[in-house]
C-alpha atoms as a PDB file:
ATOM      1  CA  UNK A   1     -24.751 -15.163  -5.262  1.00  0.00           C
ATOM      2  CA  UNK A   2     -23.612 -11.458  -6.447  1.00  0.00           C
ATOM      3  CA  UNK A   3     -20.445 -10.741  -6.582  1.00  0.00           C
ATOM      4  CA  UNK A   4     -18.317  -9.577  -3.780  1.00  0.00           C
ATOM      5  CA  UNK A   5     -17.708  -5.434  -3.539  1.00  0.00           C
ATOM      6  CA  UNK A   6     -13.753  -4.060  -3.775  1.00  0.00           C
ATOM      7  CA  UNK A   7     -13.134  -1.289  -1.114  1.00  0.00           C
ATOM      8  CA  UNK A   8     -12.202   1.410  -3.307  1.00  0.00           C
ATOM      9  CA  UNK A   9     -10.171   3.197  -1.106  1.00  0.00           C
ATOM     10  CA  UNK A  10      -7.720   0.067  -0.537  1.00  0.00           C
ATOM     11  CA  UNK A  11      -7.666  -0.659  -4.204  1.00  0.00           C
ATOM     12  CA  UNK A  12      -6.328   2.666  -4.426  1.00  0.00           C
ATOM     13  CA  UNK A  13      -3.498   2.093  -1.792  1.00  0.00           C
ATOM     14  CA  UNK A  14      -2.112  -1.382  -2.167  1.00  0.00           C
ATOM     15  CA  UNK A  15      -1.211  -3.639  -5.147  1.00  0.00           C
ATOM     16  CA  UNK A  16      -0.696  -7.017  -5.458  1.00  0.00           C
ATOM     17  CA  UNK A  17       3.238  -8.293  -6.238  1.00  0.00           C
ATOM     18  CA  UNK A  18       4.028 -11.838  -7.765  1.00  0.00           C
ATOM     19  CA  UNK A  19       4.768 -13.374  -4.844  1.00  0.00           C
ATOM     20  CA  UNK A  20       1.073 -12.844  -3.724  1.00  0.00           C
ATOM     21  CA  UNK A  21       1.971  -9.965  -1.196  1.00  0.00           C
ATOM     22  CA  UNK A  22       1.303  -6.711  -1.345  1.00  0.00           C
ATOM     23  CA  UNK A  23       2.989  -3.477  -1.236  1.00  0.00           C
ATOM     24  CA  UNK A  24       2.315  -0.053  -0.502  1.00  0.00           C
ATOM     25  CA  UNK A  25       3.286   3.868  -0.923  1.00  0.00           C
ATOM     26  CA  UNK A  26       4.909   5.020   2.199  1.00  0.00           C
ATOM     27  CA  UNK A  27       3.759   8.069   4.029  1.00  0.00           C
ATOM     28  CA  UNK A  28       5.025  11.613   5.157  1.00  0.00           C
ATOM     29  CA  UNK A  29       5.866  13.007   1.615  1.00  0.00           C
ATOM     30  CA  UNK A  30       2.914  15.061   1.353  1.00  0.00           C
ATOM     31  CA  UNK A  31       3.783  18.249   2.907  1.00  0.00           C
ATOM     32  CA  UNK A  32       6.535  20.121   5.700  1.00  0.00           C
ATOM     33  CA  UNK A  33       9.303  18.768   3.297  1.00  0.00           C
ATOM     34  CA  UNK A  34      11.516  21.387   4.266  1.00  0.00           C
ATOM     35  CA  UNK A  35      12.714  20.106   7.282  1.00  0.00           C
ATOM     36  CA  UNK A  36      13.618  16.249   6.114  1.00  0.00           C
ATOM     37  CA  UNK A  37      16.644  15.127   4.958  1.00  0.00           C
ATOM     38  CA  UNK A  38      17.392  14.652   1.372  1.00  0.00           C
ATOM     39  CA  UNK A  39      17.978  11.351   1.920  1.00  0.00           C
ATOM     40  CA  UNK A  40      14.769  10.999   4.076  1.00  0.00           C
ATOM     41  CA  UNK A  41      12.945  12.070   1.164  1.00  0.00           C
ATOM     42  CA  UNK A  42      14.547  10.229  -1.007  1.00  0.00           C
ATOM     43  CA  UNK A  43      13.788   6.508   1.032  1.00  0.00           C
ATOM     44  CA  UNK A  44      10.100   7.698   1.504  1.00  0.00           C
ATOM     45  CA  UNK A  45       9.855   7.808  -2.679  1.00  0.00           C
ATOM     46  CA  UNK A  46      10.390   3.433  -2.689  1.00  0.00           C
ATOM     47  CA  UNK A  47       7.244   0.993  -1.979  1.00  0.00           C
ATOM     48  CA  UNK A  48       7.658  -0.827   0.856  1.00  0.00           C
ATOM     49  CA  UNK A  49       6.063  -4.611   1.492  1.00  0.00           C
ATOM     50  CA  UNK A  50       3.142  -5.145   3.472  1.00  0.00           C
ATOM     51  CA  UNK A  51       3.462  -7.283   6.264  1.00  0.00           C
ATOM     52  CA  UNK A  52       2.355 -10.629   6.237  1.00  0.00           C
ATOM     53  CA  UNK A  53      -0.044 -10.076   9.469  1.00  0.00           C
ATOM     54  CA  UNK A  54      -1.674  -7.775   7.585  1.00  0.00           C
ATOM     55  CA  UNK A  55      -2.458  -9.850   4.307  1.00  0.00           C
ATOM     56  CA  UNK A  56      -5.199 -11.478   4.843  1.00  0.00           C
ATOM     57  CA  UNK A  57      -7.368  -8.265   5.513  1.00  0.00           C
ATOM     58  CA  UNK A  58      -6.234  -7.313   2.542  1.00  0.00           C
ATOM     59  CA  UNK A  59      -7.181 -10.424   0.432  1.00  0.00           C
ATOM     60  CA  UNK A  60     -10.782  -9.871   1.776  1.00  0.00           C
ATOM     61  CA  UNK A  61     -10.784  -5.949   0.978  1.00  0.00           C
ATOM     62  CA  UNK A  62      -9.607  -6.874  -2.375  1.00  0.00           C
ATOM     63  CA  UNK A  63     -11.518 -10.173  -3.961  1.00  0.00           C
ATOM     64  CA  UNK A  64     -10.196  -9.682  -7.159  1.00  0.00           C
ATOM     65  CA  UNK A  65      -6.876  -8.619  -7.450  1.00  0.00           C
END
């Protein structure tokens, strides 16, 4: 049986903690930073957990990690 692929594009996004979740870069940070707070900016730079609903499609996107 071959092995199973890794989506690339989630392996990029999400990583694996040690409690066997994962967690994940938040978004708007990219661009039109002129307009959010300091301290907007400044909560968007932390990871943030996945939720657990959303875990298991993960485990299948990523077979390996």
């Amino acid at each position: 049986m071959p092995k199973m692929k890794t989506n690339r594009g989630a392996a990029k996004r999400f990583r694996k903690n040690g409690s066997g979740g994962f967690k994940r870069g938040q978004s708007h940070r990219r661009h039109i930073l002129t307009k959010k707070s300091t301290k907007r900016k400044r909560h968007l730079r932390d990871d943030v957990q996945v939720h657990e609903n959303d875990t298991s499609m993960l485990k299948r996107m990523l077979p390996y990690v």
